[in-house]
C-alpha atoms as a PDB file:
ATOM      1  CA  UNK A   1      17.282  -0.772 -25.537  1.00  0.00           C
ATOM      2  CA  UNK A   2      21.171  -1.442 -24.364  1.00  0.00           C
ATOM      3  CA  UNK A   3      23.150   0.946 -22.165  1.00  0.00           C
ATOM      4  CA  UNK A   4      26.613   0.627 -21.221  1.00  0.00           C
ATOM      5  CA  UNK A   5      26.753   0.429 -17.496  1.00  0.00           C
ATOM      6  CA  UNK A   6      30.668   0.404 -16.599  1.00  0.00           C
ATOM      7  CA  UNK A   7      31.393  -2.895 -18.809  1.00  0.00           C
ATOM      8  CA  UNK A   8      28.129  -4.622 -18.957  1.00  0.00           C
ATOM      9  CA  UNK A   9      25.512  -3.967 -20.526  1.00  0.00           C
ATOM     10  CA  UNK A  10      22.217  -3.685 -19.289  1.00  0.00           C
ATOM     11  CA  UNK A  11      18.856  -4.061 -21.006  1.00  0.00           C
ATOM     12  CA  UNK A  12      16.639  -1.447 -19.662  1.00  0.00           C
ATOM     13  CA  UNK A  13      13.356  -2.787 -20.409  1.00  0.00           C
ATOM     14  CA  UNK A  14      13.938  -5.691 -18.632  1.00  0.00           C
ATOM     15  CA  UNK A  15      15.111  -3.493 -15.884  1.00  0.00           C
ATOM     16  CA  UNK A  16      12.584  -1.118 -15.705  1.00  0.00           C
ATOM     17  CA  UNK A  17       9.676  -4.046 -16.296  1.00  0.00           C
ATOM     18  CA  UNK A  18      10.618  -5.517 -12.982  1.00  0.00           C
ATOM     19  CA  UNK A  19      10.929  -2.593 -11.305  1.00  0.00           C
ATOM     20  CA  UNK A  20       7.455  -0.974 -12.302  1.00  0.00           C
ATOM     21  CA  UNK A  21       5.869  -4.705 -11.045  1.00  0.00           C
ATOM     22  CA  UNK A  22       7.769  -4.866  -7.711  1.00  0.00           C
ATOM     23  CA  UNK A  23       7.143  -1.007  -7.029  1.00  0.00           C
ATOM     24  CA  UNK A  24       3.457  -1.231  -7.988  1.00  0.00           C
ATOM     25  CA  UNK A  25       3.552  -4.593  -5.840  1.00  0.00           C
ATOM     26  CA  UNK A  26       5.241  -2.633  -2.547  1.00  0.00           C
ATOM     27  CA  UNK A  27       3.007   0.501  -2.777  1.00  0.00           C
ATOM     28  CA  UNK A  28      -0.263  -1.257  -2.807  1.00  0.00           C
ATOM     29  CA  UNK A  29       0.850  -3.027   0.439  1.00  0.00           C
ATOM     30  CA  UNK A  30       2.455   0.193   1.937  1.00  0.00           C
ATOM     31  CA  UNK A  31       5.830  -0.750   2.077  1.00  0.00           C
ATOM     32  CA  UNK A  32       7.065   2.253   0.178  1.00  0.00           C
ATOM     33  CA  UNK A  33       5.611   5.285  -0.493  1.00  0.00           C
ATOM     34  CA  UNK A  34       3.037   6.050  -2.928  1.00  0.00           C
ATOM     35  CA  UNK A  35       4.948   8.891  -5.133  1.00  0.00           C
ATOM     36  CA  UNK A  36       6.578   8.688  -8.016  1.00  0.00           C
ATOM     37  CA  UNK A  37       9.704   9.068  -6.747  1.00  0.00           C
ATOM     38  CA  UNK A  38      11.936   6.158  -7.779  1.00  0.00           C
ATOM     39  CA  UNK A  39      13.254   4.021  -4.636  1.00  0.00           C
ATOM     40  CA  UNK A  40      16.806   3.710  -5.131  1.00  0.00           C
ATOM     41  CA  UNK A  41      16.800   0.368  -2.774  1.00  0.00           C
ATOM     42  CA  UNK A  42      14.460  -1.372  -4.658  1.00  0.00           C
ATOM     43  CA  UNK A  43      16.094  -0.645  -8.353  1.00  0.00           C
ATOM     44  CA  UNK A  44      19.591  -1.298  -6.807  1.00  0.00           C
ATOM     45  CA  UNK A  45      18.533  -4.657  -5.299  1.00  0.00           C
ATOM     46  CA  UNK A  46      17.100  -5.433  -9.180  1.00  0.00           C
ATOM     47  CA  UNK A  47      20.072  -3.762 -10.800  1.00  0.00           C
ATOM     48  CA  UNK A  48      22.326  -6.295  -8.282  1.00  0.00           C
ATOM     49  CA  UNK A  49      20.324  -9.726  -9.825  1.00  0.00           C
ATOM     50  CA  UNK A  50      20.342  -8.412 -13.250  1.00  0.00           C
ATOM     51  CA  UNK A  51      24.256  -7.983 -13.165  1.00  0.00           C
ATOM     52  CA  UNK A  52      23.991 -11.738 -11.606  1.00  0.00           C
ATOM     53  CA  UNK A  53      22.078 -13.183 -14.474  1.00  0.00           C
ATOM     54  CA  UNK A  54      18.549 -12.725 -13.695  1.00  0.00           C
ATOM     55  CA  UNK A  55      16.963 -11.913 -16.761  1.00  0.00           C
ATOM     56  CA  UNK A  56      13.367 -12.723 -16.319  1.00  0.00           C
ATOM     57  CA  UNK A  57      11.816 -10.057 -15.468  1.00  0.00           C
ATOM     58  CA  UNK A  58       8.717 -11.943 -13.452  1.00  0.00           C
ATOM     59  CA  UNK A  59      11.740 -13.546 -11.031  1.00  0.00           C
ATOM     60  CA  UNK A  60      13.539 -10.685 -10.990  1.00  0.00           C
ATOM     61  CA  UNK A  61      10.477  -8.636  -9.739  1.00  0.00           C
ATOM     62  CA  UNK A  62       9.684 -11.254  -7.307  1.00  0.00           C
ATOM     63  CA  UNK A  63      13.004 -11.799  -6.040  1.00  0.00           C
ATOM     64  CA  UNK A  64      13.643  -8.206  -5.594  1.00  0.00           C
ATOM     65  CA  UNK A  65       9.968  -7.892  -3.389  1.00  0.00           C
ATOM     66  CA  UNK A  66      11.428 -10.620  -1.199  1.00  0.00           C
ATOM     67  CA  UNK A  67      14.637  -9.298  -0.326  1.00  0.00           C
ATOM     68  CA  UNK A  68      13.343  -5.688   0.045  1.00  0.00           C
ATOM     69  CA  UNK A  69      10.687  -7.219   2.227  1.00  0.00           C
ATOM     70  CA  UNK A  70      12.819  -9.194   3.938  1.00  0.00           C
ATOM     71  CA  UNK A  71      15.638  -6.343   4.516  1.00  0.00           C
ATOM     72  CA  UNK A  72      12.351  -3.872   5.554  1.00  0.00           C
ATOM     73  CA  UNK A  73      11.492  -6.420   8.539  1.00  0.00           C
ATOM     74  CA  UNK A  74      15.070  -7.249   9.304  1.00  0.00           C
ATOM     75  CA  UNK A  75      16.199  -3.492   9.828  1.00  0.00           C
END
């Protein structure tokens, strides 16, 4: 499925895909909460590389786990 996000579009399964593997990834290792609330950090950061180009949604997954990760430790 397409939605119009301001002028792009965005394909939401793609979208979504990633962000169900990087979420499931984070909340096994405790790094966010186990609820199914969705964290709004974690889809932005995927959101952000999608806009970029990143249409896989394996790389975008992982890429997303390492910069959350990454801004978690940092912070």
């Amino acid at each position: 499925m397409l939605v119009e996000r301001g002028l792009r579009v965005m394909n939401v399964e793609v979208v979504g895909d990633a962000y169900a593997i990087a979420s499931n990834y984070l909340r096994r290792t405790g790094a966010i909460p186990d609820s199914f609330a969705t964290d709004e950090r974690l889809l932005e950061i995927i959101v952000q590389m999608f806009q970029r180009g990143e249409f896989n949604k394996i790389r975008l997954a992982n890429k997303a786990i390492a910069k959350f990760e990454a801004e978690t430790y940092i912070a």
